[in-house]
Protein backbone atom coordinates (compact mmCIF):
# COMPACT_ATOMS: atom_id res chain seq x y z
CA UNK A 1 0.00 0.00 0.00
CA UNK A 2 2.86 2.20 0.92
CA UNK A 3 4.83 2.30 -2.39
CA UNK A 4 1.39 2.25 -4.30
CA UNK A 5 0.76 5.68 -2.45
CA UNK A 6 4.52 6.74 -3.06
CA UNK A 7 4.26 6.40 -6.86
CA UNK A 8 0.92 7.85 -6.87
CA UNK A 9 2.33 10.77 -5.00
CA UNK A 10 5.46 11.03 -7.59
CA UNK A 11 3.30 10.66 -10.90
CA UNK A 12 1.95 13.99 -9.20
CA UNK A 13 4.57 15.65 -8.68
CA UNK A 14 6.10 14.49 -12.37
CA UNK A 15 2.67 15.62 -13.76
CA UNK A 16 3.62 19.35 -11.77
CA UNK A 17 6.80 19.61 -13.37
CA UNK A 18 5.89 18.90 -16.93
CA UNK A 19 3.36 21.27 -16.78
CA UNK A 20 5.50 24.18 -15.52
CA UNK A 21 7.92 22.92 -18.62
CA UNK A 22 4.84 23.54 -20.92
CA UNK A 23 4.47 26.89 -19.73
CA UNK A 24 8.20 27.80 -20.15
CA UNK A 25 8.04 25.86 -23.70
CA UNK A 26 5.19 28.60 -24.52
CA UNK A 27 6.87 31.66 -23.46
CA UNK A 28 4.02 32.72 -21.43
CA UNK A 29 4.47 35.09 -18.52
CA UNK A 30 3.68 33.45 -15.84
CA UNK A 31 2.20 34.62 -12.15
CA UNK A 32 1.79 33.01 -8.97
CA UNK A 33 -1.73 32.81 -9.65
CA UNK A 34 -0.87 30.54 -12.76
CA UNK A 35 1.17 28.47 -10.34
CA UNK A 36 -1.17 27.69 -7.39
CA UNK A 37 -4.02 27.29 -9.97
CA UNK A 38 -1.62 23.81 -11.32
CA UNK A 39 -0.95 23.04 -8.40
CA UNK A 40 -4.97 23.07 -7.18
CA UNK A 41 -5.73 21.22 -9.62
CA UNK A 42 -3.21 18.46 -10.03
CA UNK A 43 -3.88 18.37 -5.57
CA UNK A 44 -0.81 18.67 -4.40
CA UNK A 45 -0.28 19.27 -1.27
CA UNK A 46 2.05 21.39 1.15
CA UNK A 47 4.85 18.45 1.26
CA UNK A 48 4.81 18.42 -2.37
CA UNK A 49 5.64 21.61 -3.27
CA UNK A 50 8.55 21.66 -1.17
CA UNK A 51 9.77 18.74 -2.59
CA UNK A 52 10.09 20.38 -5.95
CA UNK A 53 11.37 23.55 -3.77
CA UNK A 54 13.63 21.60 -2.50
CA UNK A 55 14.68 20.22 -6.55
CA UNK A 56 14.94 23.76 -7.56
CA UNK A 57 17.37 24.32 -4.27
CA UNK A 58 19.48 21.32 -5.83
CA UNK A 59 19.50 22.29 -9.43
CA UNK A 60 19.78 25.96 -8.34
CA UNK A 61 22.92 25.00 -6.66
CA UNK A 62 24.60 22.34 -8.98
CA UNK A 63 24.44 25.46 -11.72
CA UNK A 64 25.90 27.97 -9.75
CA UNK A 65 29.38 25.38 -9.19
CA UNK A 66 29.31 25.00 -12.71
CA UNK A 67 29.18 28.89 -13.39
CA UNK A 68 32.28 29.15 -11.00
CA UNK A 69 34.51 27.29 -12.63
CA UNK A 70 33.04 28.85 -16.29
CA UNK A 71 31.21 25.69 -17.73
CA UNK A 72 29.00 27.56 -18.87
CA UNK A 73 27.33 25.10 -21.05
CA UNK A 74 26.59 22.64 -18.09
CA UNK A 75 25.50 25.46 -15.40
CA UNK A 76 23.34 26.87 -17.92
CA UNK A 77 21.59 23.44 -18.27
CA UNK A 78 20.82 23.25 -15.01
CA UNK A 79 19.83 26.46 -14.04
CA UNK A 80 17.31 26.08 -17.12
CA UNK A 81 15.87 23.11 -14.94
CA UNK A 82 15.89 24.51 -11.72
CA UNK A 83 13.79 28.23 -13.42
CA UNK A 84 11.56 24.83 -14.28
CA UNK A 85 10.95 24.19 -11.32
CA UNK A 86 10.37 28.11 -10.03
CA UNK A 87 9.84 30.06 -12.94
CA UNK A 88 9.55 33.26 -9.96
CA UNK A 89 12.44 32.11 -8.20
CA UNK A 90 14.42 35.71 -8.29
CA UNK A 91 18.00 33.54 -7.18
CA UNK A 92 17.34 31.52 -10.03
CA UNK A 93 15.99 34.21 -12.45
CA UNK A 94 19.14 36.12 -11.87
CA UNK A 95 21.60 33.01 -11.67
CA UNK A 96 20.71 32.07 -14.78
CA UNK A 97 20.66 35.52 -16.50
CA UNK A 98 24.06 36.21 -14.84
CA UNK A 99 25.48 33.03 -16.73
CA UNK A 100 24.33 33.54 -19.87
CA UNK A 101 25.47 36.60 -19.70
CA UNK A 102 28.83 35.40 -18.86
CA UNK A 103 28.47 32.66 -21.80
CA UNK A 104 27.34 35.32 -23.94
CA UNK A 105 30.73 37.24 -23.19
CA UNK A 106 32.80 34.67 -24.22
CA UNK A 107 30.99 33.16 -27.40
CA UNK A 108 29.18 35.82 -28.72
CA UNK A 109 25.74 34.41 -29.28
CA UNK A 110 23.02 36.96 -29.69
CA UNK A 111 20.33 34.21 -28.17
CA UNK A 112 22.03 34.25 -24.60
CA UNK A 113 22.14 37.89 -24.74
CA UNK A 114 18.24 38.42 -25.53
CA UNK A 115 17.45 35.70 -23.18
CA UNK A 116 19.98 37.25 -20.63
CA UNK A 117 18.11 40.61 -20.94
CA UNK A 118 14.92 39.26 -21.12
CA UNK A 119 15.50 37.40 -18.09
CA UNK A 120 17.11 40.06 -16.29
CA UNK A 121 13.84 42.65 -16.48
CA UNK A 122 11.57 39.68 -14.58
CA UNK A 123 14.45 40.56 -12.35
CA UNK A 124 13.90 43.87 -12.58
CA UNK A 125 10.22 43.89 -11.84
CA UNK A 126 11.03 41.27 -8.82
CA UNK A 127 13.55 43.85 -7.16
CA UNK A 128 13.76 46.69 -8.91
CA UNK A 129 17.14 48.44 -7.48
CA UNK A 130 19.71 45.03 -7.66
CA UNK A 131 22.69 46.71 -9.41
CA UNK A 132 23.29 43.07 -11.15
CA UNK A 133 20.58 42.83 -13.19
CA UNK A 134 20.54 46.29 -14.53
CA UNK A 135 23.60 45.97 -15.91
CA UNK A 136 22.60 42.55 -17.25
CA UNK A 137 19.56 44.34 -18.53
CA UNK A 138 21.31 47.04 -20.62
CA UNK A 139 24.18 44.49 -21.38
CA UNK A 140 26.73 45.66 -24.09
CA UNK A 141 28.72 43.70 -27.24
CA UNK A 142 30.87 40.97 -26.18
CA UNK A 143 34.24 41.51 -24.14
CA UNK A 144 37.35 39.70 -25.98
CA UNK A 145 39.08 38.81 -22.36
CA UNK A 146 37.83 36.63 -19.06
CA UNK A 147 34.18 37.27 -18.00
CA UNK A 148 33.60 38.00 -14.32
CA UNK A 149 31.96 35.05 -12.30
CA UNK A 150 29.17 34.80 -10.60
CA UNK A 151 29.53 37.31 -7.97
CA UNK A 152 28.08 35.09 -5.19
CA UNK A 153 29.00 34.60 -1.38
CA UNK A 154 31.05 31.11 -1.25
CA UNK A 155 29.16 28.59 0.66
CA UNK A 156 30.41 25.03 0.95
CA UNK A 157 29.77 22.85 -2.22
CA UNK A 158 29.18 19.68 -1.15
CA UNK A 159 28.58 16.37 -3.74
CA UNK A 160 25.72 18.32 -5.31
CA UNK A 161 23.94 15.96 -7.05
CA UNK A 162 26.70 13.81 -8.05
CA UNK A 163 27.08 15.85 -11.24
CA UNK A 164 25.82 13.19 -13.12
CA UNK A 165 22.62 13.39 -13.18
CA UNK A 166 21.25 14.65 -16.14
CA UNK A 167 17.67 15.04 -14.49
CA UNK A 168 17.31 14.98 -10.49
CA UNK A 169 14.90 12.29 -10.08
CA UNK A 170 11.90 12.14 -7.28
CA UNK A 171 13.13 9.71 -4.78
CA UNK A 172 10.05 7.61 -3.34
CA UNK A 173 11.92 5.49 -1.26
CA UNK A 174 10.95 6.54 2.59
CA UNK A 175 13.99 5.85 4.83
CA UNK A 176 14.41 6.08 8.43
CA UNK A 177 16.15 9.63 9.42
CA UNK A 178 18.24 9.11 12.46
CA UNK A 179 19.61 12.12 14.14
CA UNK A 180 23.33 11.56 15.33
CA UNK A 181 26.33 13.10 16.42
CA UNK A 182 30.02 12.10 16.24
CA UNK A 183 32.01 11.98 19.73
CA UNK A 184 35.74 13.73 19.92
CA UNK A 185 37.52 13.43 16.41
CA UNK A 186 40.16 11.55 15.42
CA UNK A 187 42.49 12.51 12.65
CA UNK A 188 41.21 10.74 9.49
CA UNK A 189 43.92 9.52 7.10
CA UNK A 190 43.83 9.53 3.07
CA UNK A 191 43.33 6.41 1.80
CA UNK A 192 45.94 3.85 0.82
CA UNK A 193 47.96 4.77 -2.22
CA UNK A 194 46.11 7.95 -2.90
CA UNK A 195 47.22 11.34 -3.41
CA UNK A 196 46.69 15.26 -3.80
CA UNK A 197 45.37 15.47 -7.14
CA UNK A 198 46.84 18.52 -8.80
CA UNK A 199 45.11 22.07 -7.65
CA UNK A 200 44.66 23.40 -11.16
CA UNK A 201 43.81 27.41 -11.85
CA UNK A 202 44.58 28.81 -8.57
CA UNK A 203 41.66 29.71 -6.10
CA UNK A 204 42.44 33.44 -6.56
CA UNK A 205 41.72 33.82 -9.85
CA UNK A 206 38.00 32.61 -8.85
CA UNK A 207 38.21 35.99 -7.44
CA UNK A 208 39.72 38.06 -10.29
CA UNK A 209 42.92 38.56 -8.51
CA UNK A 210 45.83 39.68 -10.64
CA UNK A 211 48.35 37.34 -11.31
CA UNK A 212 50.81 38.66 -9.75
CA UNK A 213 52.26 36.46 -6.68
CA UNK A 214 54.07 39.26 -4.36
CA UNK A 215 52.59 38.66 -0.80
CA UNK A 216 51.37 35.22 -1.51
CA UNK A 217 52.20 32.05 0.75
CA UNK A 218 51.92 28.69 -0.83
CA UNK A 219 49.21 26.41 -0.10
CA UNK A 220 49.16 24.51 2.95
CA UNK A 221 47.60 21.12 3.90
CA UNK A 222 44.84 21.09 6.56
CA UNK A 223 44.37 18.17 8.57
CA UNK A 224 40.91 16.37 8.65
CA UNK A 225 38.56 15.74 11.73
CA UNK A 226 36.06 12.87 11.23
CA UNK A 227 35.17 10.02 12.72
CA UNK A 228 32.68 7.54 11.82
CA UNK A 229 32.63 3.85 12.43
CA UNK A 230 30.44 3.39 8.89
CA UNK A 231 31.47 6.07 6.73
CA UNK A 232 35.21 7.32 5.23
CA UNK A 233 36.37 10.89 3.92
CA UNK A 234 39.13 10.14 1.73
CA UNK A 235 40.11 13.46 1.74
CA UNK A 236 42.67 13.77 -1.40
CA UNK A 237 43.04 16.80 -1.25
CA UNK A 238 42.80 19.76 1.96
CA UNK A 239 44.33 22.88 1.15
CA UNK A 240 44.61 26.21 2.43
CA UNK A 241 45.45 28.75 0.35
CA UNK A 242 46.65 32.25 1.38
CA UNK A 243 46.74 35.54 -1.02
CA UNK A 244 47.02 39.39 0.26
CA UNK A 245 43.68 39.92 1.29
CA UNK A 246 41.54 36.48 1.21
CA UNK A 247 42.03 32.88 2.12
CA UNK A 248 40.37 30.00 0.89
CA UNK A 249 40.20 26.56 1.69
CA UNK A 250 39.39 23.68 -0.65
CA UNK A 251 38.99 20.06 -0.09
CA UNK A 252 38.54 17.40 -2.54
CA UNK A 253 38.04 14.31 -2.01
CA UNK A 254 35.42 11.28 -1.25
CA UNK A 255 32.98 10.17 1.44
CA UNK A 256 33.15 6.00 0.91
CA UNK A 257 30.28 3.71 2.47
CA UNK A 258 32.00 0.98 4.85
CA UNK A 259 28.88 0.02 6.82
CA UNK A 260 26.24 -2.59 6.20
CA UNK A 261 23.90 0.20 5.09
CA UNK A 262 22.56 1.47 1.91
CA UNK A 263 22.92 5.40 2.50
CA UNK A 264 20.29 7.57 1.43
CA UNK A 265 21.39 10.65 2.48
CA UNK A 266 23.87 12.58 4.69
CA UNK A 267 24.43 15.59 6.04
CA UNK A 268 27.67 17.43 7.39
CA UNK A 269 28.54 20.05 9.65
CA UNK A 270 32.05 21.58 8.45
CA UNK A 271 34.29 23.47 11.40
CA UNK A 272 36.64 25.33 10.92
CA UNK A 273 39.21 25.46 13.72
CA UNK A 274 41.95 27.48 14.60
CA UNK A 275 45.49 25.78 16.17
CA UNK A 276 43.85 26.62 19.80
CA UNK A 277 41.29 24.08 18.45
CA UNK A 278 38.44 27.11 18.82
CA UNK A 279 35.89 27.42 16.14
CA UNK A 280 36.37 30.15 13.49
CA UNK A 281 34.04 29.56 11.10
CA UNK A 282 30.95 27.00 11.48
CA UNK A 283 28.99 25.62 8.06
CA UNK A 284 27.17 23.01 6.56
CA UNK A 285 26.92 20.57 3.29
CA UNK A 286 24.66 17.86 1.61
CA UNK A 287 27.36 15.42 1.27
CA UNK A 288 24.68 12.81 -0.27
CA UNK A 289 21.07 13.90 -1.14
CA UNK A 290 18.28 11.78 -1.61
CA UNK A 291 17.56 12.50 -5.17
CA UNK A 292 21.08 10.83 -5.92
CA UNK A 293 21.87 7.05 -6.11
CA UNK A 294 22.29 5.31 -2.74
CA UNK A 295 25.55 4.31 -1.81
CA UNK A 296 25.93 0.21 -1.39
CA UNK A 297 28.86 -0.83 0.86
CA UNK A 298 32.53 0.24 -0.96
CA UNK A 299 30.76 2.60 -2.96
CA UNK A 300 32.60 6.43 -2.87
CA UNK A 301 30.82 9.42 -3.76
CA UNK A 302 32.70 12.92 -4.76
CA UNK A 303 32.97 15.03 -1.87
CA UNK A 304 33.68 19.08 -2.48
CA UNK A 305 33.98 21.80 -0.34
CA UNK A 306 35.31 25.43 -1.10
CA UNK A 307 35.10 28.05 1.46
CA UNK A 308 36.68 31.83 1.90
CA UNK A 309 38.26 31.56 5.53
CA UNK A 310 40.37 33.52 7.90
CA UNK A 311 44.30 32.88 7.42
CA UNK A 312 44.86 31.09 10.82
CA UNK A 313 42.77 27.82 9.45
CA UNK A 314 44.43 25.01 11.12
CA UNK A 315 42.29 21.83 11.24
CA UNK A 316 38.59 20.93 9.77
CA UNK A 317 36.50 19.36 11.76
CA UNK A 318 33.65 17.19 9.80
CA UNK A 319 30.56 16.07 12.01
CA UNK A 320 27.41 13.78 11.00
CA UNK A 321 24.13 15.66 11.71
CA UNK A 322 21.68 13.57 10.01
CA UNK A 323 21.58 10.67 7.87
CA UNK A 324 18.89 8.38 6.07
CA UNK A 325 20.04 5.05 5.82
CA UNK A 326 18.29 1.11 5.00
CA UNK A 327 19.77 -1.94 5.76
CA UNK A 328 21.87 -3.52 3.08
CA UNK A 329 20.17 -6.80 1.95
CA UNK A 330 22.75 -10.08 2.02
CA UNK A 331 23.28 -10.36 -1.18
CA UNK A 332 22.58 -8.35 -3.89
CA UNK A 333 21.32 -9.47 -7.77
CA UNK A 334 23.69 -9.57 -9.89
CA UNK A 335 23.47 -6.10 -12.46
CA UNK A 336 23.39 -6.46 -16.14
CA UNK A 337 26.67 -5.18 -17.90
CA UNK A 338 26.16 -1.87 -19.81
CA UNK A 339 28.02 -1.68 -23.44
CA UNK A 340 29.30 1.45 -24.19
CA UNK A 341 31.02 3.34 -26.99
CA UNK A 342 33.85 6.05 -27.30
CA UNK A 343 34.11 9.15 -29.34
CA UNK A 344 37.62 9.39 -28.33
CA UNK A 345 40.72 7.53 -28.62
CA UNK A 346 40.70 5.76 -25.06
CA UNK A 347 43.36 7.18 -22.97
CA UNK A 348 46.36 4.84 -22.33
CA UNK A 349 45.44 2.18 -19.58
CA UNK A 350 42.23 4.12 -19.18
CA UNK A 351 38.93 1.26 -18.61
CA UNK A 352 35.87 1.60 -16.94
CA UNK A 353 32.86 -0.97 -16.32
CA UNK A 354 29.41 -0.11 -16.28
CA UNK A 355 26.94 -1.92 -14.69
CA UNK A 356 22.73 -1.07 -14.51
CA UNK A 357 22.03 -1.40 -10.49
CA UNK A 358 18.37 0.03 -11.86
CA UNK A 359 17.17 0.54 -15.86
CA UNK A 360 13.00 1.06 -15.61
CA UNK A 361 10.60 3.06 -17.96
CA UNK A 362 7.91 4.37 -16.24
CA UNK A 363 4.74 5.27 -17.48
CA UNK A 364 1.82 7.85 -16.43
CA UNK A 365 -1.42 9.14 -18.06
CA UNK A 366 0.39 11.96 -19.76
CA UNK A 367 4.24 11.00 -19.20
CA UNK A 368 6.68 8.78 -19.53
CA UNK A 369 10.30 8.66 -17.61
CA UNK A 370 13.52 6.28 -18.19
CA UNK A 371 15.04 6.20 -14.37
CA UNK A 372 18.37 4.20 -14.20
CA UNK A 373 21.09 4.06 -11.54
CA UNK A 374 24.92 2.83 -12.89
CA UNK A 375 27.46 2.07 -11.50
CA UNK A 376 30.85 3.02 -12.59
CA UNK A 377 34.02 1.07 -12.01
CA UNK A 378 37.49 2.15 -12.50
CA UNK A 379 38.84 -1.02 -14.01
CA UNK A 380 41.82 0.35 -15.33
CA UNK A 381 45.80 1.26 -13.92
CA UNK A 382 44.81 4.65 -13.87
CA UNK A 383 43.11 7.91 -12.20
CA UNK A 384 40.14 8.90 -14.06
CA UNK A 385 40.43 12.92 -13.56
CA UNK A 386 37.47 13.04 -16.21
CA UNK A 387 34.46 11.07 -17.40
CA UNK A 388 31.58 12.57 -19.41
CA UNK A 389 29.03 10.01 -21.37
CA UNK A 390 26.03 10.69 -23.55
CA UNK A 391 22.92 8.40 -23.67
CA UNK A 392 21.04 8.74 -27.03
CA UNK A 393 17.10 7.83 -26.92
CA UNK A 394 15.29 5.86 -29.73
CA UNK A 395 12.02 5.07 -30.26
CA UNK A 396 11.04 0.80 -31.77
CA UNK A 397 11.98 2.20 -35.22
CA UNK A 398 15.29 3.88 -34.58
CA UNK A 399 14.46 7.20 -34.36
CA UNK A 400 16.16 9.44 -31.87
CA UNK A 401 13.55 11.11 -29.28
CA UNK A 402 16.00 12.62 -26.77
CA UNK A 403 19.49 12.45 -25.45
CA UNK A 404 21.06 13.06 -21.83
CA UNK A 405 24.77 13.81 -20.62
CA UNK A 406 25.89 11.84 -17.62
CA UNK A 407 28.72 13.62 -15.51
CA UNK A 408 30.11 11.38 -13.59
CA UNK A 409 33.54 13.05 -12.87
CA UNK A 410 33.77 16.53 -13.79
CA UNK A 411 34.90 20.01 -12.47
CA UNK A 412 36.48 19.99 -9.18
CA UNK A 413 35.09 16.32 -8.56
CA UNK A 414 38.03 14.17 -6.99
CA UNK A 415 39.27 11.39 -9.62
CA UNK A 416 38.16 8.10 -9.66
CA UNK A 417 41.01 5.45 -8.28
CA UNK A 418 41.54 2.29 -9.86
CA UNK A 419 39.31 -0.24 -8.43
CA UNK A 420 36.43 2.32 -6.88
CA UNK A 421 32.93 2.76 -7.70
CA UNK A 422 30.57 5.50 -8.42
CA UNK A 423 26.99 5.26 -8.67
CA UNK A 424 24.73 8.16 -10.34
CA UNK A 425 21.43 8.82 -11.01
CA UNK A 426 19.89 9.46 -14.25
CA UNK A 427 15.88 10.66 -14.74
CA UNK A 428 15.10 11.48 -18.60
CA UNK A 429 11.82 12.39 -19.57
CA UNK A 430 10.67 10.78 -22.78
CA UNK A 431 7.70 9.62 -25.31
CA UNK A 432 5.85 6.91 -24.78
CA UNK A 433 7.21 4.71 -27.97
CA UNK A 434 10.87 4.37 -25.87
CA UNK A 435 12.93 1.33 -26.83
CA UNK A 436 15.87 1.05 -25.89
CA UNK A 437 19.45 3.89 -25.51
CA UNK A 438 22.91 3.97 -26.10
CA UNK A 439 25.98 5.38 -23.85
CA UNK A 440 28.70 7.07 -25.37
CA UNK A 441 32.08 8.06 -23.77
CA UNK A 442 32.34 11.59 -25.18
CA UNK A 443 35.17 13.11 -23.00
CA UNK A 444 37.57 11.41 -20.13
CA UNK A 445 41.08 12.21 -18.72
């Protein structure tokens, strides 16, 4: 009865979302009233509007790490699906006209500049007197050097949807939430035969800092606080790094399942601690959300966190607040092998194995959705510091009806060791004549 009243409850809120994604597909200005009129009529209730809040929060989020490090292509995608979502949502109205603004800098294409204005006067009439937007709104021919980020406050990015998934599925699987703690930390070491992955464009520039180095101390590790007796940070990377008038720290690395639990979900206090042990700075992350894929037992997940802190960063502290977790069964069927293509030359002793832990089309009154969870495997001698794949939709006679990227390591995401696992989380919406899909390796490093 339960998971008869848990897909009912999803087909509504899948029914919500596709109609929001016919009013943006007509170009129609839409109010509030236009919003709780859907959402009378399809009944949903209370809980179910801040589940798709809480979407929107996710995709709103996932676009703005993307914007930071300028893939532009990838954070406009999903800020497109989190305006979806909240077509009124001012952060994401001006997120989104921010970026393709900033896309529009650097490629030139008179679309994102229309859609950048056109964008940035809903801002306008939302908050008439942000500074942002009216620049965006008046927005001038393309610059030939660097566009400015996203001038946002730096929060902690945590896994953020896994940055594979090319739609954030609904996840009707109701877990226990147990609230917990973690006693007095204990210094957690990086995992065997791992390493600081390389720290790429420097942290300042994030900030538009010259180049110039005078007054700038090189980075320094930061130890890491946690202690768990089910879960591992791997953390390949903790850095602090100092410049003349800001200091930023960035870890990189991965929280690995060693308990006899599927996780569903976790959540992280971050401290910040100075070399007296006293808390400087106090913040919080979604290291695992439940719209991603579960982790099984040996399963990692990307773990990210970039923060502007005071110079005098010592140690950071990582504590458990909550977690949803299910018991692990005994033995699990064995998933179906996924082939898979390259566009690319393989790089050398580069392999990876893909297996389908969950490949289902579902099917509603008026839509239908292909939700799959896969499971990558470094099977190769080397670090995968890259891995991008496309899955192409066809209909029973051949004919393409939709296509998805699948990020499973990208951007700041720590690289995938030889002999670990990733899981993600793909949603696509498609027609109802699906047959089958193809993966594609289209970039990897």
């Amino acid at each position: 009865m339960a998971d008869r009243h848990d897909a009912a409850n999803a087909a509504v809120m899948e029914a919500y979302i596709r109609r929001l994604s016919e009013l943006k597909a007509a170009q129609t200005t839409t109010t509030q009233t236009d919003l709780d009129e859907i959402a009378l009529e399809l009944g949903l209730t209370e809980a179910d509007l801040e589940r798709a809040r809480h979407m929107m929060q996710a995709y709103l989020e996932k676009g703005e790490r993307y914007s930071q490090y300028e893939q532009w292509d990838e954070a406009v995608e999903a800020l497109e699906q989190a305006l979806s979502l909240g077509p009124l949502d001012y952060d994401t109205l001006s997120a989104l006209a921010e970026t393709l603004s900033n896309r529009y800098q650097v490629q030139g294409n008179n679309a994102d500049r229309k859609r950048a204005m056109a964008l940035a006067q809903q801002c306008v009439e939302l908050r008439p007197n942000d500074p942002n937007v009216l620049k965006i709104a008046g927005q001038a021919q393309p610059r030939s050097s660097t566009p400015q980020r996203l001038q946002r406050p730096w929060l902690g990015l945590g896994v953020g949807l896994a940055l594979g998934l090319g739609f954030i599925g609904l996840s009707v699987t109701r877990a226990v939430r147990v609230s917990e703690r973690s006693g007095a930390p204990l210094a957690q070491p990086a995992g065997e035969g791992s390493a600081p992955a390389p720290v790429g464009t420097p942290v300042a520039d994030f900030w538009d800092t010259p180049g110039d180095t005078a007054g700038v101390s090189p980075e320094v590790d930061i130890p890491l606080q946690f202690e768990d007796n089910s879960l591992r940070i791997d953390p390949r990377l903790s850095r602090l790094s100092n410049y003349e008038e800001r200091s930023f720290y960035k870890l990189q690395g991965v929280l690995i399942n060693q308990g006899q639990t599927e996780l569903i979900a976790l959540n992280l206090k971050v401290e910040y601690l100075d070399a007296a042990g006293q808390v400087i700075l106090e913040d919080k992350t979604a290291a695992l959300r439940d719209t991603e894929a579960p982790l099984r037992t040996g399963d990692a997940e990307a773990l990210s966190v970039l923060e502007e802190d005071p110079p005098n960063l010592d140690t950071i502290r990582l504590t458990v607040t909550t977690r949803d977790q299910l018991p692990a069964p005994t033995s699990y069927e064995a998933s179906p092998s996924v082939d898979h293509g390259w566009d690319l030359v393989p790089p050398a002793n580069m392999e990876v194995a893909i297996t389908a832990r969950r490949d289902q089309f579902d099917q509603y009154t008026s839509s239908a959705y292909h939700d799959a969870v896969y499971a990558f495997t470094n099977t190769g001698d080397v670090a995968i510091q890259q891995l991008k794949l496309r899955m192409a939709f066809f209909n029973e006679r051949g004919t393409p009806i939709g296509e998805n990227d699948v990020l499973v390591v990208y951007g700041d995401d720590a690289p995938i060791l030889p002999g670990e696992t990733r899981p993600v989380r793909t949603l696509q919406s498609l027609s109802k004549n699906y047959a089958r899909y193809t993966m594609t390796v289209t970039e990897a490093e």
